[in-house]
Protein backbone atom coordinates (compact mmCIF):
# COMPACT_ATOMS: atom_id res chain seq x y z
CA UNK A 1 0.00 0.00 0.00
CA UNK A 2 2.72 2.37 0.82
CA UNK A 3 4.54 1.88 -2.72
CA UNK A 4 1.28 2.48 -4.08
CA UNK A 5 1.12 5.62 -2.37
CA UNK A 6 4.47 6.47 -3.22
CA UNK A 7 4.15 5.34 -7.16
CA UNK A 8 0.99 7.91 -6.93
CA UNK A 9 2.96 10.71 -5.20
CA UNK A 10 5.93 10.90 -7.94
CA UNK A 11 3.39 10.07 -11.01
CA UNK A 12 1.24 12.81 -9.70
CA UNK A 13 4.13 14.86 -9.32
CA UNK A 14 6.02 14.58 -12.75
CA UNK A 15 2.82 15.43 -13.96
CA UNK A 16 2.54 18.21 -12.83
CA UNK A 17 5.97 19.48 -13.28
CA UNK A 18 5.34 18.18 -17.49
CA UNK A 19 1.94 20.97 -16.96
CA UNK A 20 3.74 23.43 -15.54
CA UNK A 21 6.88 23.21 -18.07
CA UNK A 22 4.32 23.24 -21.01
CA UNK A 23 2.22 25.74 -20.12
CA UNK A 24 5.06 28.10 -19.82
CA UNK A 25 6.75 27.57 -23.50
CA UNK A 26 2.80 28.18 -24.79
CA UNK A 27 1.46 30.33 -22.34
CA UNK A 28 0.45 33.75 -23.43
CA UNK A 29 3.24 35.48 -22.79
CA UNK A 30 5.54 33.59 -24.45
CA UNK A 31 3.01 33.17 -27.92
CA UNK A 32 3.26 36.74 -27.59
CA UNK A 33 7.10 37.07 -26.80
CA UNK A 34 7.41 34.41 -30.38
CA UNK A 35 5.27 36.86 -32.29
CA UNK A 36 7.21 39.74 -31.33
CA UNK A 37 10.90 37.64 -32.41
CA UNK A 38 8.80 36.43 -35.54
CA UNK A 39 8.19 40.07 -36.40
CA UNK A 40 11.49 41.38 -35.57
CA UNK A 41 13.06 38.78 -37.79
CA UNK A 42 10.86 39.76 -40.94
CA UNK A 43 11.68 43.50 -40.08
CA UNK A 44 14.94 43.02 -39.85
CA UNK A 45 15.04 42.20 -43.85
CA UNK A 46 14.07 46.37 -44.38
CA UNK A 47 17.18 47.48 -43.10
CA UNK A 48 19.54 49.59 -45.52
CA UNK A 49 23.02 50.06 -44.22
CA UNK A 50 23.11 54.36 -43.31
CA UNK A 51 19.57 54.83 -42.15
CA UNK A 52 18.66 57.11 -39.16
CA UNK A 53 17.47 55.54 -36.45
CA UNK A 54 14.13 57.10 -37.04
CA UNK A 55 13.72 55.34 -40.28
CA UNK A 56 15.39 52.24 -38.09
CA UNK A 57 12.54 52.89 -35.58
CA UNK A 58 10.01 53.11 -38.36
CA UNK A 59 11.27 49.90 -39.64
CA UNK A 60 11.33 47.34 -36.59
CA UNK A 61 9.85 49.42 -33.77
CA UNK A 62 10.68 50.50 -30.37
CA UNK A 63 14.05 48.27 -29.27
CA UNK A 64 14.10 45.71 -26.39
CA UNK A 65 17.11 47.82 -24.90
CA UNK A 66 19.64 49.92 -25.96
CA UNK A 67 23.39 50.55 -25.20
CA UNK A 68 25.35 53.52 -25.72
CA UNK A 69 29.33 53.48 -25.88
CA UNK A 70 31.62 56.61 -27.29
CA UNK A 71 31.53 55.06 -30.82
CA UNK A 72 28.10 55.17 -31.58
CA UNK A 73 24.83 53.72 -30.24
CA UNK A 74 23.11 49.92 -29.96
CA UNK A 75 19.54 49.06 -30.41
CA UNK A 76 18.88 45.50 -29.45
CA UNK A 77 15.60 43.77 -30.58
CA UNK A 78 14.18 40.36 -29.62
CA UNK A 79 14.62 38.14 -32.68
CA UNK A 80 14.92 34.45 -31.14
CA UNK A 81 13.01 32.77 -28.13
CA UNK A 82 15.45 30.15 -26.82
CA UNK A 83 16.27 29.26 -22.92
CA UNK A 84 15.87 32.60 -21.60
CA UNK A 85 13.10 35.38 -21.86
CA UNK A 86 15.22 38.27 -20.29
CA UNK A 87 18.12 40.61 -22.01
CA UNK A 88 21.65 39.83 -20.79
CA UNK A 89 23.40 42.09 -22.81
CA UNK A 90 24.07 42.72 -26.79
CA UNK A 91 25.08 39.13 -27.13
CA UNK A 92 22.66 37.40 -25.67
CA UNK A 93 21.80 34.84 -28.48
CA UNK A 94 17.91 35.80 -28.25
CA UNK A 95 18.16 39.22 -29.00
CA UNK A 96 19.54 41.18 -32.51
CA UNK A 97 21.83 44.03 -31.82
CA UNK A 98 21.07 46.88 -34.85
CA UNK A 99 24.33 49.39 -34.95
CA UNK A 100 24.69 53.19 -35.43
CA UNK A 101 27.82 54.70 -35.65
CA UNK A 102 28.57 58.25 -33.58
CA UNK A 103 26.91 60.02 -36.42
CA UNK A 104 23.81 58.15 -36.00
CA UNK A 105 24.18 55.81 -39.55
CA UNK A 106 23.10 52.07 -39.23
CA UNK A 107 26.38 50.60 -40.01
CA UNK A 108 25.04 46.95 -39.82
CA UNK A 109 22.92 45.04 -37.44
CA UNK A 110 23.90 41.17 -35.78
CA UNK A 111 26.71 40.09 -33.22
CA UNK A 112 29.47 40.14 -35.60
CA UNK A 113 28.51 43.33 -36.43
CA UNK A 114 28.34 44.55 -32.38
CA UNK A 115 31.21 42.72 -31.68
CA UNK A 116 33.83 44.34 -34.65
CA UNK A 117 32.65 47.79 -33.55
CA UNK A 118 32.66 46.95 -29.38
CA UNK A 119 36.22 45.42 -30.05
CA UNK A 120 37.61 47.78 -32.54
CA UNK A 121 36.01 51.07 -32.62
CA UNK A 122 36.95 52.95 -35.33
CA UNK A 123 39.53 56.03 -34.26
């Protein structure tokens, strides 16, 4: 009787834990959180290398963050919906940094693009 109880206990429990772990990759938020990367992503095919970032803004939208260094300025938009739902940061693999230089010109937009002009700003 007691391993029955038991057997009950952890069946009842990994089934709830499978619930709970579903719920929260479908739940509204995240359907919502999907659309917005979905969106992004299709947005992100409008970009022209030296537009403003109003026409930027125009394009994709208000950015998930931004980050401002003395070589120009980072807009960071939500363009993936792996492990994590929160920012960490430029290169966090969930999120699309779009680049302006000082003057305010897209110069390009993805982490190869952050990371040439984080690691070797231009003089």
């Amino acid at each position: 009787m007691k391993k029955l109880l038991r057997s009950t206990a952890l069946l009842l429990t990994l089934s709830l834990l499978i619930t709970a772990c579903a719920s929260h990759s479908t739940g509204p938020f995240n359907l919502a959180l999907k659309s917005e990367a979905r969106q992004n992503n299709k947005s992100l095919l409008f970009l022209k290398l030296g537009m403003t970032p109003d026409d930027v803004y125009k394009t994709m939208g208000t950015p998930n963050a931004s980050e401002g260094y003395d070589w120009g300025v980072v807009w960071v938009y939500r363009t993936g919906m792996s492990h994590s739902v929160t920012f960490k940061g430029a290169l966090d693999e969930n999120f699309t940094p779009v680049v302006f230089d000082k003057d305010g010109k897209l110069v390009g937009w993805g982490r190869q693009v952050y990371i040439q002009k984080n690691v070797m700003p231009e003089k």
